[in-house]
C-alpha atoms as a PDB file:
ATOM      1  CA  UNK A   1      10.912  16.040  -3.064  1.00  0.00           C
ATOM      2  CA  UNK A   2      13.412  13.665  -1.413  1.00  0.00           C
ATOM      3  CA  UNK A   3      12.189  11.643   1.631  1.00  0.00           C
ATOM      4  CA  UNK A   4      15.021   9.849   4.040  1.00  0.00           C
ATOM      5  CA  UNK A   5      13.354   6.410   5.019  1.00  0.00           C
ATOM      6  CA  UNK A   6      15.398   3.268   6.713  1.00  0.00           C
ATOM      7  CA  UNK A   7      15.050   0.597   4.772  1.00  0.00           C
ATOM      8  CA  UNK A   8      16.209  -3.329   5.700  1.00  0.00           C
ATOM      9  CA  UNK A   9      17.292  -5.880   3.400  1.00  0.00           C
ATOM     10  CA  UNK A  10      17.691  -9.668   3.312  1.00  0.00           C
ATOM     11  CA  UNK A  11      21.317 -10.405   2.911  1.00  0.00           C
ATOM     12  CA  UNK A  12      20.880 -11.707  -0.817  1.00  0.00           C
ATOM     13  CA  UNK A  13      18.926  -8.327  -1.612  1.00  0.00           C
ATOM     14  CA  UNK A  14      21.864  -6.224  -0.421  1.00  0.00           C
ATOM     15  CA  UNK A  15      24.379  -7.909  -2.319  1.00  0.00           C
ATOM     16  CA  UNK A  16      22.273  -7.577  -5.014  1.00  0.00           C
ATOM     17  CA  UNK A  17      21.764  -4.446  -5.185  1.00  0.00           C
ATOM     18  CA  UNK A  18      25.291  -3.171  -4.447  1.00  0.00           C
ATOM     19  CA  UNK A  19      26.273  -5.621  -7.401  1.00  0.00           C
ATOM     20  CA  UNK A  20      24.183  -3.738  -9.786  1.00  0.00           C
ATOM     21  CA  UNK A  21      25.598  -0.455  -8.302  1.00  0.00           C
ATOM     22  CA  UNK A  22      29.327  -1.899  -8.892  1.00  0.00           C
ATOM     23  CA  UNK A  23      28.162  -2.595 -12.049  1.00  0.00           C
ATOM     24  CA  UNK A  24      27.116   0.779 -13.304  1.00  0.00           C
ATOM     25  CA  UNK A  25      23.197  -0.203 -13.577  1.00  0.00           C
ATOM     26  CA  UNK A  26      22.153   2.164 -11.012  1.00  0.00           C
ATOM     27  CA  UNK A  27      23.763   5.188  -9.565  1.00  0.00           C
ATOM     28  CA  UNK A  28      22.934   4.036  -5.509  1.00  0.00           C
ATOM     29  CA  UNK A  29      20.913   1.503  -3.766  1.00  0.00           C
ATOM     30  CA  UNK A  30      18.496   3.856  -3.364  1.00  0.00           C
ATOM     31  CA  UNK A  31      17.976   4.712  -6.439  1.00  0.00           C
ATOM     32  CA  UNK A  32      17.913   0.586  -7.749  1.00  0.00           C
ATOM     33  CA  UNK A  33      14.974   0.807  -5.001  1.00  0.00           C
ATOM     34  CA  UNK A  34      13.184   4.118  -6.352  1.00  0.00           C
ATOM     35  CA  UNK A  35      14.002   1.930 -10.169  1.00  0.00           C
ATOM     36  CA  UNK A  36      11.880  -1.364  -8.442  1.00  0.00           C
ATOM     37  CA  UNK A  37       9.299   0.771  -6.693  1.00  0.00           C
ATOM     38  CA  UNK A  38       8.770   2.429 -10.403  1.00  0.00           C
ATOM     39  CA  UNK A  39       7.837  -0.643 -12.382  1.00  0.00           C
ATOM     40  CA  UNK A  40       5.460  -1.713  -9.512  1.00  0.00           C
ATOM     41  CA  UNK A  41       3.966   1.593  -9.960  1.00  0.00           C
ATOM     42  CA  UNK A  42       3.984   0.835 -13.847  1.00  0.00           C
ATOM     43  CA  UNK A  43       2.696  -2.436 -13.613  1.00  0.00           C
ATOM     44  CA  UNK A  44      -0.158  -1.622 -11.547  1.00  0.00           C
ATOM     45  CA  UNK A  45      -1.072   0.962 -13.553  1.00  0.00           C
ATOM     46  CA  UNK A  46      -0.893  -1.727 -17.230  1.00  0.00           C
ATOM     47  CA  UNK A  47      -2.894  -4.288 -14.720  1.00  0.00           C
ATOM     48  CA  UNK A  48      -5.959  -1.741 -13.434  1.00  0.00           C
ATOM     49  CA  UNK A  49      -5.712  -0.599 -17.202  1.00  0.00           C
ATOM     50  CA  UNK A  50      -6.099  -4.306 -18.657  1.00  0.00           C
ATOM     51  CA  UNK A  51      -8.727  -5.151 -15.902  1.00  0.00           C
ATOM     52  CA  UNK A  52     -11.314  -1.933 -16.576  1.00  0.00           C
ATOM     53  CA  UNK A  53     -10.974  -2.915 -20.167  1.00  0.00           C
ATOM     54  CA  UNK A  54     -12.182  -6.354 -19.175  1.00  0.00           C
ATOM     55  CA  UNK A  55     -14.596  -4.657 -17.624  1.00  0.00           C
ATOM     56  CA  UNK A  56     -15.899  -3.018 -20.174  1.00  0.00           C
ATOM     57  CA  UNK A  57     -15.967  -5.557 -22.576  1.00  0.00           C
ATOM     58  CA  UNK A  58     -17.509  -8.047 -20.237  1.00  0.00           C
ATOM     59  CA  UNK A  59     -19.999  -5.350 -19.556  1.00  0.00           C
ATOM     60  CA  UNK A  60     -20.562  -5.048 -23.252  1.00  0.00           C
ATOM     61  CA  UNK A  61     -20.909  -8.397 -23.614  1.00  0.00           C
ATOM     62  CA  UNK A  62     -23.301  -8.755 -20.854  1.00  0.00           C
ATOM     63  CA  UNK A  63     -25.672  -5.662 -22.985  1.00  0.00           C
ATOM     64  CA  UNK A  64     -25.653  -8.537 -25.964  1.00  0.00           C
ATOM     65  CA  UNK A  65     -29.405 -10.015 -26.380  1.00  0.00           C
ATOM     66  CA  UNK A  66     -30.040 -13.919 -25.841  1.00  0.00           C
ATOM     67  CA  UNK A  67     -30.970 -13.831 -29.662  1.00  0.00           C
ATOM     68  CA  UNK A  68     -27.289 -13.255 -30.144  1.00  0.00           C
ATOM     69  CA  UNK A  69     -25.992 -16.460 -28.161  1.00  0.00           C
ATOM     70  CA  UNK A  70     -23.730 -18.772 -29.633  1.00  0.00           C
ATOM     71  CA  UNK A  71     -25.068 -22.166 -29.123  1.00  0.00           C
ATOM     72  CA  UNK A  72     -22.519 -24.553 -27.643  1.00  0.00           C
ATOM     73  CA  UNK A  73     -22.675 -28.561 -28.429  1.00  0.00           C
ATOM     74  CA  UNK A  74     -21.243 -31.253 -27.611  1.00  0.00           C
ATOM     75  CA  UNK A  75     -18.664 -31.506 -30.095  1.00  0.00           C
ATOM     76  CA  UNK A  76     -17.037 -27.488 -29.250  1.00  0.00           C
ATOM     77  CA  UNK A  77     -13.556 -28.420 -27.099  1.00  0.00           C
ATOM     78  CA  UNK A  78     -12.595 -25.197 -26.990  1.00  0.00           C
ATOM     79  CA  UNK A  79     -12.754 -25.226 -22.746  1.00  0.00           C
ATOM     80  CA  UNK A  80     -11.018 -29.150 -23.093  1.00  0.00           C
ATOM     81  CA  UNK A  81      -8.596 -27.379 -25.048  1.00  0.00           C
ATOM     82  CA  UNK A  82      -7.838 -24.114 -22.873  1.00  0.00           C
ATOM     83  CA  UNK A  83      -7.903 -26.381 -19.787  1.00  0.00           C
ATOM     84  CA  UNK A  84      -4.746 -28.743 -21.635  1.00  0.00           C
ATOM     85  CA  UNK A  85      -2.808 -26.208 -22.592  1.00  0.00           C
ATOM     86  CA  UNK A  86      -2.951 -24.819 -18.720  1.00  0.00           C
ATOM     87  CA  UNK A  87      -2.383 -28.417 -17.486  1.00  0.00           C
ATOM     88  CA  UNK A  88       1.031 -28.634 -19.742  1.00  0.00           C
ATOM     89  CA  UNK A  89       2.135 -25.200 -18.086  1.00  0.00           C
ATOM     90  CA  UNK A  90       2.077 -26.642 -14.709  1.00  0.00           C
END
C-alpha cells in the first residue's frame, strides 16, 4: 500500500536526489527516499541483531565461575593497546 506524505528537503538534499534520478539510480525522489528509509530499516535490524548477540554472550560470560578467571598482571597491555589504536583514529 502506497501512502501520499509531504515531505521537505534542504536545498543540497533536493539536488541530490534529483541528480541521482537524472542519473538513472532511482526511478523518482520518492522512491531514492523509500531506497534511504530501507537501509535504515536494514541497519537497525544488523545493529539490534549484533547487540542481542552481545547480549548473549556477555550473559554467557557472566554464567562463567570465578575459578575460570583469567588473572590480569601488570605486564598484560592489551587495554594500553586498544586505548592507542582508538587515540590514532581520532
Amino acid at each position: 500500500m502506497t501512502v501520499k506524505t509531504a515531505v521537505s528537503f534542504t536545498e543540497r538534499h533536493h539536488e541530490f536526489a534529483k541528480r541521482k534520478v537524472r542519473e538513472g539510480s532511482c526511478a523518482s525522489v520518492s522512491s531514492l527516499v523509500a531506497q534511504g528509509i530501507e537501509r535504515l530499516m536494514q541497519e537497525e535490524g544488523e545493529r539490534e541483531a549484533v547487540l542481542a548477540g552481545m547480549a548473549d554472550a556477555i550473559g554467557a560470560r557472566m554464567q562463567t565461575p570465578r575459578s575460570e578467571f583469567i588473572e590480569m598482571d601488570e605486564s598484560d597491555t592489551v587495554f594500553d593497546d586498544v586505548r592507542r589504536r582508538l587515540l590514532r583514529r581520532e
